[in-house]
Protein backbone atom coordinates (compact mmCIF):
# COMPACT_ATOMS: atom_id res chain seq x y z
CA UNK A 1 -32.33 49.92 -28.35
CA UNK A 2 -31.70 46.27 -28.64
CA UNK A 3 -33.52 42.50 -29.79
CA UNK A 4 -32.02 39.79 -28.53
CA UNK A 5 -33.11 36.59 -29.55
CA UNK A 6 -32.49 32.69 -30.24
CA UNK A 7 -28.81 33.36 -29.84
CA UNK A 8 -29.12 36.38 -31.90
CA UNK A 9 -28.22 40.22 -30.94
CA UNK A 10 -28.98 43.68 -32.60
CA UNK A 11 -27.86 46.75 -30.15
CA UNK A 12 -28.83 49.70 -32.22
CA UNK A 13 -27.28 51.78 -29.98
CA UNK A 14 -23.48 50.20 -31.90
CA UNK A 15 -24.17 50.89 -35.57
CA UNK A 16 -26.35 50.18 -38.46
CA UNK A 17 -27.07 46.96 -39.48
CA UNK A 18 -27.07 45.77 -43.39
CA UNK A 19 -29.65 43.63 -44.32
CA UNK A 20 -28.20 41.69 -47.96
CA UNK A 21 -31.47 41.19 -50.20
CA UNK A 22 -31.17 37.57 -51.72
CA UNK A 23 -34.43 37.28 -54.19
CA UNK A 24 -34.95 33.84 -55.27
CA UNK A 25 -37.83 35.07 -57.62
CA UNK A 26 -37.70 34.91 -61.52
CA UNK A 27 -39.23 38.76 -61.53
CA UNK A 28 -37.82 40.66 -59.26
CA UNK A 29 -37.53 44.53 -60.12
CA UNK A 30 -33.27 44.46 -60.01
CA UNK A 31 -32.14 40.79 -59.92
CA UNK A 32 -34.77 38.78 -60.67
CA UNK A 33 -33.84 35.65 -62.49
CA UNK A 34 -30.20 36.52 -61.36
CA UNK A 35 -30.32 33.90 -57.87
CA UNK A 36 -33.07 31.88 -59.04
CA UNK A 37 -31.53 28.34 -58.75
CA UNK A 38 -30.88 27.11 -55.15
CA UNK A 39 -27.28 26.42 -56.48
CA UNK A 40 -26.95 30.23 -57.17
CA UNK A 41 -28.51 31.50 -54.41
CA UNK A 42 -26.81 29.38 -51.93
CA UNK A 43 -23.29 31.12 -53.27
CA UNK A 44 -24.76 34.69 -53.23
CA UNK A 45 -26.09 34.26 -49.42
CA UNK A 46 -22.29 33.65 -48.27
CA UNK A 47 -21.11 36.58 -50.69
CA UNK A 48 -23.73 39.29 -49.17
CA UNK A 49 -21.83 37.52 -45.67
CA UNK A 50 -18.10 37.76 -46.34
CA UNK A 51 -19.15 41.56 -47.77
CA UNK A 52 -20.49 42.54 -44.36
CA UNK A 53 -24.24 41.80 -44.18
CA UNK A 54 -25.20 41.53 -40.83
CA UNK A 55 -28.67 39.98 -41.41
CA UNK A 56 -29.82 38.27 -44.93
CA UNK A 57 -33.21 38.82 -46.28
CA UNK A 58 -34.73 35.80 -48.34
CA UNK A 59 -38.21 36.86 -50.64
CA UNK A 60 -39.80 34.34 -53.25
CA UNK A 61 -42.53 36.51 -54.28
CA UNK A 62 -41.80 39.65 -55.82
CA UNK A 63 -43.44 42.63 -54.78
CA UNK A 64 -42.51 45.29 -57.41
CA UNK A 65 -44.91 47.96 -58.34
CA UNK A 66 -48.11 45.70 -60.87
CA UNK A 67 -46.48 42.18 -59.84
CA UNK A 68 -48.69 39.30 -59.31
CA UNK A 69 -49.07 37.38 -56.67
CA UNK A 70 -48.01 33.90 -56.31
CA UNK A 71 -49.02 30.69 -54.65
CA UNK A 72 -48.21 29.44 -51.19
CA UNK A 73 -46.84 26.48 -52.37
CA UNK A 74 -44.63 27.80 -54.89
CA UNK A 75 -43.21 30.16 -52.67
CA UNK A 76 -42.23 27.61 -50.19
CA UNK A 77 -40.75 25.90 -53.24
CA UNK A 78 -38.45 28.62 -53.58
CA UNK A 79 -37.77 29.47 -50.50
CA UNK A 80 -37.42 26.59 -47.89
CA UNK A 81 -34.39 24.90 -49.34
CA UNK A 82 -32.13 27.70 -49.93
CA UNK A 83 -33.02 28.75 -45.95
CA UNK A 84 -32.22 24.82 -44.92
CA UNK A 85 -29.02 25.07 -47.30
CA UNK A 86 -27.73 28.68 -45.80
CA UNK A 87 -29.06 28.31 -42.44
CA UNK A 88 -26.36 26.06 -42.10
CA UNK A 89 -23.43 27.60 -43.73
CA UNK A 90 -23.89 31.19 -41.52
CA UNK A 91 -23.99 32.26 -38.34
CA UNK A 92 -26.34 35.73 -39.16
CA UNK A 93 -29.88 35.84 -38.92
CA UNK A 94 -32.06 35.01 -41.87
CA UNK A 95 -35.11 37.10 -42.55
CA UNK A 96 -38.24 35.38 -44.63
CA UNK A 97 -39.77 38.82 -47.03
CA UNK A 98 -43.46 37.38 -47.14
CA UNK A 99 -46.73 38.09 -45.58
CA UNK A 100 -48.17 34.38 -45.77
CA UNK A 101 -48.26 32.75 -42.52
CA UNK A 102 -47.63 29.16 -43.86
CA UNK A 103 -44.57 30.86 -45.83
CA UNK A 104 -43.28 32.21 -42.75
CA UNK A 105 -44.07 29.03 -40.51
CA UNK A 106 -42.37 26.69 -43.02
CA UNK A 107 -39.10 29.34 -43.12
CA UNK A 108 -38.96 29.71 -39.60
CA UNK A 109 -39.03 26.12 -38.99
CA UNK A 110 -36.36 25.51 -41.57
CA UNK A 111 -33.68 28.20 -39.82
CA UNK A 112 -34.81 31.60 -40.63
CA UNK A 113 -35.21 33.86 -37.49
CA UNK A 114 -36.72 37.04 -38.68
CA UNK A 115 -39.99 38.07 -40.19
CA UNK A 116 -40.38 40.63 -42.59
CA UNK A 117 -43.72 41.47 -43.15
CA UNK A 118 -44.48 44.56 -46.37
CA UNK A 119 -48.20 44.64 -45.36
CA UNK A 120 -47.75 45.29 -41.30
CA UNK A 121 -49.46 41.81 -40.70
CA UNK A 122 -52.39 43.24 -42.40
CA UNK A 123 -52.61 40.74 -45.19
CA UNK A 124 -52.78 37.14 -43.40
CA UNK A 125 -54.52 37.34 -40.11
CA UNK A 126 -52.95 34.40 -39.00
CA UNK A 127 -49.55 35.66 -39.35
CA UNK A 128 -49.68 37.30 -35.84
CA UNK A 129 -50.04 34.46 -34.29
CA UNK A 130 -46.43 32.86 -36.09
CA UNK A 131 -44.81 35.66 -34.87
CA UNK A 132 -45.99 35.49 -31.53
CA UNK A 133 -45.77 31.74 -31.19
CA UNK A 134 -42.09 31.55 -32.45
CA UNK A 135 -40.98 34.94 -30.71
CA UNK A 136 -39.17 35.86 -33.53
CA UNK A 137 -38.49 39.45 -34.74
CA UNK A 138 -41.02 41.21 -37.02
CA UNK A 139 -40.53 43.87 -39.22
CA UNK A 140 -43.94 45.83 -40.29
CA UNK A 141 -43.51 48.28 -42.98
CA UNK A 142 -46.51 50.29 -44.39
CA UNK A 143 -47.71 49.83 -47.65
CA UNK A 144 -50.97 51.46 -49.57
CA UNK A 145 -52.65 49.17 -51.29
CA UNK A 146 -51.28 45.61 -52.85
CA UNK A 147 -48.31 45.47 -54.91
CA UNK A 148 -49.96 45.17 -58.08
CA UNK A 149 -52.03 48.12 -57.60
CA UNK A 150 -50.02 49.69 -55.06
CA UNK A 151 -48.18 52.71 -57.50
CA UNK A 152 -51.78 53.29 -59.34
CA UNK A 153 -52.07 57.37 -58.30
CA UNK A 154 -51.30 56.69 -54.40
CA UNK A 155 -53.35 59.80 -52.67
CA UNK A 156 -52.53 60.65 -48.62
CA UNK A 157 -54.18 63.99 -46.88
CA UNK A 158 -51.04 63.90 -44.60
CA UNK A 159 -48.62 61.68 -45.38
CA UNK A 160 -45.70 61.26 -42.41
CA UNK A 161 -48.94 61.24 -39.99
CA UNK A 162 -50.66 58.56 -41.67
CA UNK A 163 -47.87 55.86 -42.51
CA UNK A 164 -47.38 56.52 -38.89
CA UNK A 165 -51.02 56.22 -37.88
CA UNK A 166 -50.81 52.74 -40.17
CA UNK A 167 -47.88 51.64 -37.98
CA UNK A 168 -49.22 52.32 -34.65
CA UNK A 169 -52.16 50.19 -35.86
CA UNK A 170 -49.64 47.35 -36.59
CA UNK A 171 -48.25 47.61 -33.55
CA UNK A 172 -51.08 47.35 -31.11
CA UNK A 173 -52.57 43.88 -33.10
CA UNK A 174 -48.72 42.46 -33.12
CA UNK A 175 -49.48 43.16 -29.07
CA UNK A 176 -52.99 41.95 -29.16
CA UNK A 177 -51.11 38.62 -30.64
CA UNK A 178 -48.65 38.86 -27.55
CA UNK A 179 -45.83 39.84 -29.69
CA UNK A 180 -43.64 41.97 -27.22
CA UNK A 181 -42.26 45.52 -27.91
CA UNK A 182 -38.81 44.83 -28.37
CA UNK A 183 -39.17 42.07 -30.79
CA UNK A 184 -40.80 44.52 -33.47
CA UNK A 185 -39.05 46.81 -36.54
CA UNK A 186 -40.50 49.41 -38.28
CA UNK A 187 -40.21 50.47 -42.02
CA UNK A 188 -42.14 53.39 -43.62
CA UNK A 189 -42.30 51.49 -46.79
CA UNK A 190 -40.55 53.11 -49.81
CA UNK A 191 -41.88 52.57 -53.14
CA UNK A 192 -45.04 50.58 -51.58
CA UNK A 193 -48.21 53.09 -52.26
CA UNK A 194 -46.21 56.04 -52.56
CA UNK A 195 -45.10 58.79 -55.19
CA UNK A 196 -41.54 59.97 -56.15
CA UNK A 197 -42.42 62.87 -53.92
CA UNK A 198 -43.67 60.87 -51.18
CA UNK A 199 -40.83 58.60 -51.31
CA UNK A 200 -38.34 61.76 -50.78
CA UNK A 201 -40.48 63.48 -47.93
CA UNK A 202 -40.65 60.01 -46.43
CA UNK A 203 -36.66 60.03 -46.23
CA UNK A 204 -36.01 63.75 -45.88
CA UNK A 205 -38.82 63.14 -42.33
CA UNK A 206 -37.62 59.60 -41.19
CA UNK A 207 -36.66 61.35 -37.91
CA UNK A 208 -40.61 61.86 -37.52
CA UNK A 209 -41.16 57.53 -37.33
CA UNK A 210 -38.36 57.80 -34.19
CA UNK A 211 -41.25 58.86 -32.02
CA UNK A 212 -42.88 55.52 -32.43
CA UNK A 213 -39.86 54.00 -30.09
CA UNK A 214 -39.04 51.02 -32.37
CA UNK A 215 -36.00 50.35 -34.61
CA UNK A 216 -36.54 51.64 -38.04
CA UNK A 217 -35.86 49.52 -40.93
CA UNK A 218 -35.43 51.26 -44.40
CA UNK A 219 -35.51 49.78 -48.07
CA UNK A 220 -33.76 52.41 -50.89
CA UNK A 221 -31.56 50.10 -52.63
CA UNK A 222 -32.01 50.70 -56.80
CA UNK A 223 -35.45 51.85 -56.13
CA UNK A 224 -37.51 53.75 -59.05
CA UNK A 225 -37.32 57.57 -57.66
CA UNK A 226 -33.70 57.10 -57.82
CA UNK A 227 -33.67 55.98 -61.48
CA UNK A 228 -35.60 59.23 -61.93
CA UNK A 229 -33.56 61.38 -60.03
CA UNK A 230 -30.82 60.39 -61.84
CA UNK A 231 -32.46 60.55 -65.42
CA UNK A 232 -34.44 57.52 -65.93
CA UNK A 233 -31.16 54.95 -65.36
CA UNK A 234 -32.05 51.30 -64.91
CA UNK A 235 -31.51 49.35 -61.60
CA UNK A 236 -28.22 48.42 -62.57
CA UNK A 237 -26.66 52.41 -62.94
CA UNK A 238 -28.14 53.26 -59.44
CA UNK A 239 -24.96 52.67 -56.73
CA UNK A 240 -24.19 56.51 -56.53
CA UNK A 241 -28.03 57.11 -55.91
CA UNK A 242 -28.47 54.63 -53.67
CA UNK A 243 -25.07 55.15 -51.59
CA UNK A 244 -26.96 58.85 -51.03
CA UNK A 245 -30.13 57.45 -50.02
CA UNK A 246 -28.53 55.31 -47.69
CA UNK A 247 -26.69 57.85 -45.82
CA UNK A 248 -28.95 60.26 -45.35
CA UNK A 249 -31.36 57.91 -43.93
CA UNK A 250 -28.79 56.23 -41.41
CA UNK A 251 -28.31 59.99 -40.34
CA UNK A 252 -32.14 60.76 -40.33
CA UNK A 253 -32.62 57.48 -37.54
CA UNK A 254 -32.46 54.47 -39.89
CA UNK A 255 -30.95 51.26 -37.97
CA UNK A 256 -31.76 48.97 -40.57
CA UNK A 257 -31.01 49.64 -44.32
CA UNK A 258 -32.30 46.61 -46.83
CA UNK A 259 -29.12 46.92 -50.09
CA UNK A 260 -28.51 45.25 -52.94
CA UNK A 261 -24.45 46.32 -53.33
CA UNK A 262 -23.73 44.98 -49.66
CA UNK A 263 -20.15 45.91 -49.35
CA UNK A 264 -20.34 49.36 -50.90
CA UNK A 265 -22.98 49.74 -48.73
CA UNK A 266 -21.41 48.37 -45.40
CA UNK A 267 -18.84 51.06 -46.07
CA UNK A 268 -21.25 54.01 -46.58
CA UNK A 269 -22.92 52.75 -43.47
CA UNK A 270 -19.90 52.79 -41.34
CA UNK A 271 -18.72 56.35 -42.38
CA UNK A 272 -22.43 57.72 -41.56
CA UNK A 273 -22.70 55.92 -38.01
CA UNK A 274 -19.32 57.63 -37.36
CA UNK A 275 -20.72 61.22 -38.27
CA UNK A 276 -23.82 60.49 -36.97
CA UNK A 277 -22.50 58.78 -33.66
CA UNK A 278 -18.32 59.74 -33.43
CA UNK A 279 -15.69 57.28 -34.07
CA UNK A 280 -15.33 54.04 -32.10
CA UNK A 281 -12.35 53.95 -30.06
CA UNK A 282 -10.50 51.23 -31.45
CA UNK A 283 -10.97 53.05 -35.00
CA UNK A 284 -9.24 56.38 -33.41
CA UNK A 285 -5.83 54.32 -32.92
CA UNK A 286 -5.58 54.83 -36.62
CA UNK A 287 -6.27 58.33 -37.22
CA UNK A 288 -3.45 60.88 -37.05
């Protein structure tokens, strides 16, 4: 599989691509507050680069388990100039983390490239139609509920078939909206609308969402059911947990993995596409 757009190229077919999370939100469930100032963000975006990220992910609202929502205008606020300011420092795409259309008309306009959409472009019906008009990638991840009520005793009959059911959905109206096929990412959703035991059988069966023919994006980085796996740890003691996640993801079909620790995470993603896939040829020259 492959995207190619605006200059742009993903072949998924080569290795797994990093997506560096840059939150320019004050709340933010592991670094909010941390890249808050356009200054600060501005230096972190060409960090998450010269570590290896291969595509960087920009979000102004947070979307933690009970968080509020906020305005469109302030999160074009936060947003739009660090996007103007980065677009022109790298040469990887930029993804805007929002379901608002205006947010994601305003981004894409200012340099970003990439949509990434939590509610499946179920939330804003007009964000279709942005998509479609700027032929962009979209990534539609499945989420129960909103994020502030999202976590409140999530129930499924059959899980895997009905994030997958949700999906499918998403697909056919990004279609209706003449978004093509091989512009659109899928993610299962981790953490959105699901239990600590949903979130594992989601990863342990990520091989299942490989049916639905579309890249799969996956977001595991510091998340809660690794803090409880672990023993309650905060965000901050999570790398080992997450480094695990990771793996066994890429190896269960994940093309796309959305990290925090970017160059830990680069590395753990280039040992498990050369399991997964066999060492590339120019690597072998240094093997004995």
């Amino acid at each position: 599989m492959k995207i190619e757009w605006s200059g742009f190229s993903l072949n998924f077919d080569k290795k797994t691509y990093i997506m560096g999370v840059l939150n320019v939100t004050p709340d933010s469930f592991s670094d909010g507050g941390l890249f808050f100032s356009e200054k600060k963000a501005i230096e972190h975006a060409l960090r998450l680069i010269e570590d290896g990220a291969d595509i960087i992910d920009i979000g102004g609202e947070s979307t933690r388990p009970g968080s509020e929502p906020v305005s469109v205008e302030e999160e074009i606020r936060r947003t739009i100039p660090v996007i103007k300011a980065i677009s022109r420092e790298i040469k990887v795409p930029i993804s805007i983390d929002t379901y608002k259309s205006d947010v994601a008309k305003h981004a894409l306009d200012a340099g970003a490239s990439i949509v990434n959409d939590i509610s499946g472009l179920r939330f804003d019906p007009e964000m279709p139609k942005v998509v479609s008009e700027y032929k962009v990638p979209v990534i539609i991840m499945h989420i129960k509920g909103r994020p502030k009520d999202m976590q409140q005793n999530p129930v499924y009959e059959a899980l895997i078939p009905e994030i997958m059911d949700y999906l499918r959905i998403s697909i056919r109206l990004a279609n209706k909206f003449g978004i093509s096929d091989d512009k659109i990412i899928i993610d299962p959703g981790i953490g959105f609308g699901k239990t600590f035991e949903h979130n594992l059988e989601v990863i342990k069966n990520l091989k299942e969402f490989t049916l639905l023919g579309k890249p799969i994006a996956v977001g595991v980085s510091r998340k809660a059911f690794i803090g409880k796996i672990l023993g309650d740890v905060p965000p901050s003691e999570r790398l080992e947990g997450t480094t695990a996640a990771v793996a066994i993801s890429i190896f269960n079909g994940a093309n796309i993995v959305r990290v925090h620790d970017v160059k830990e995470m680069a590395r753990v993603a280039k040992v498990a596409d050369a399991i997964k896939n066999g060492v590339p040829k120019k690597s072998q020259d240094f093997l004995g």
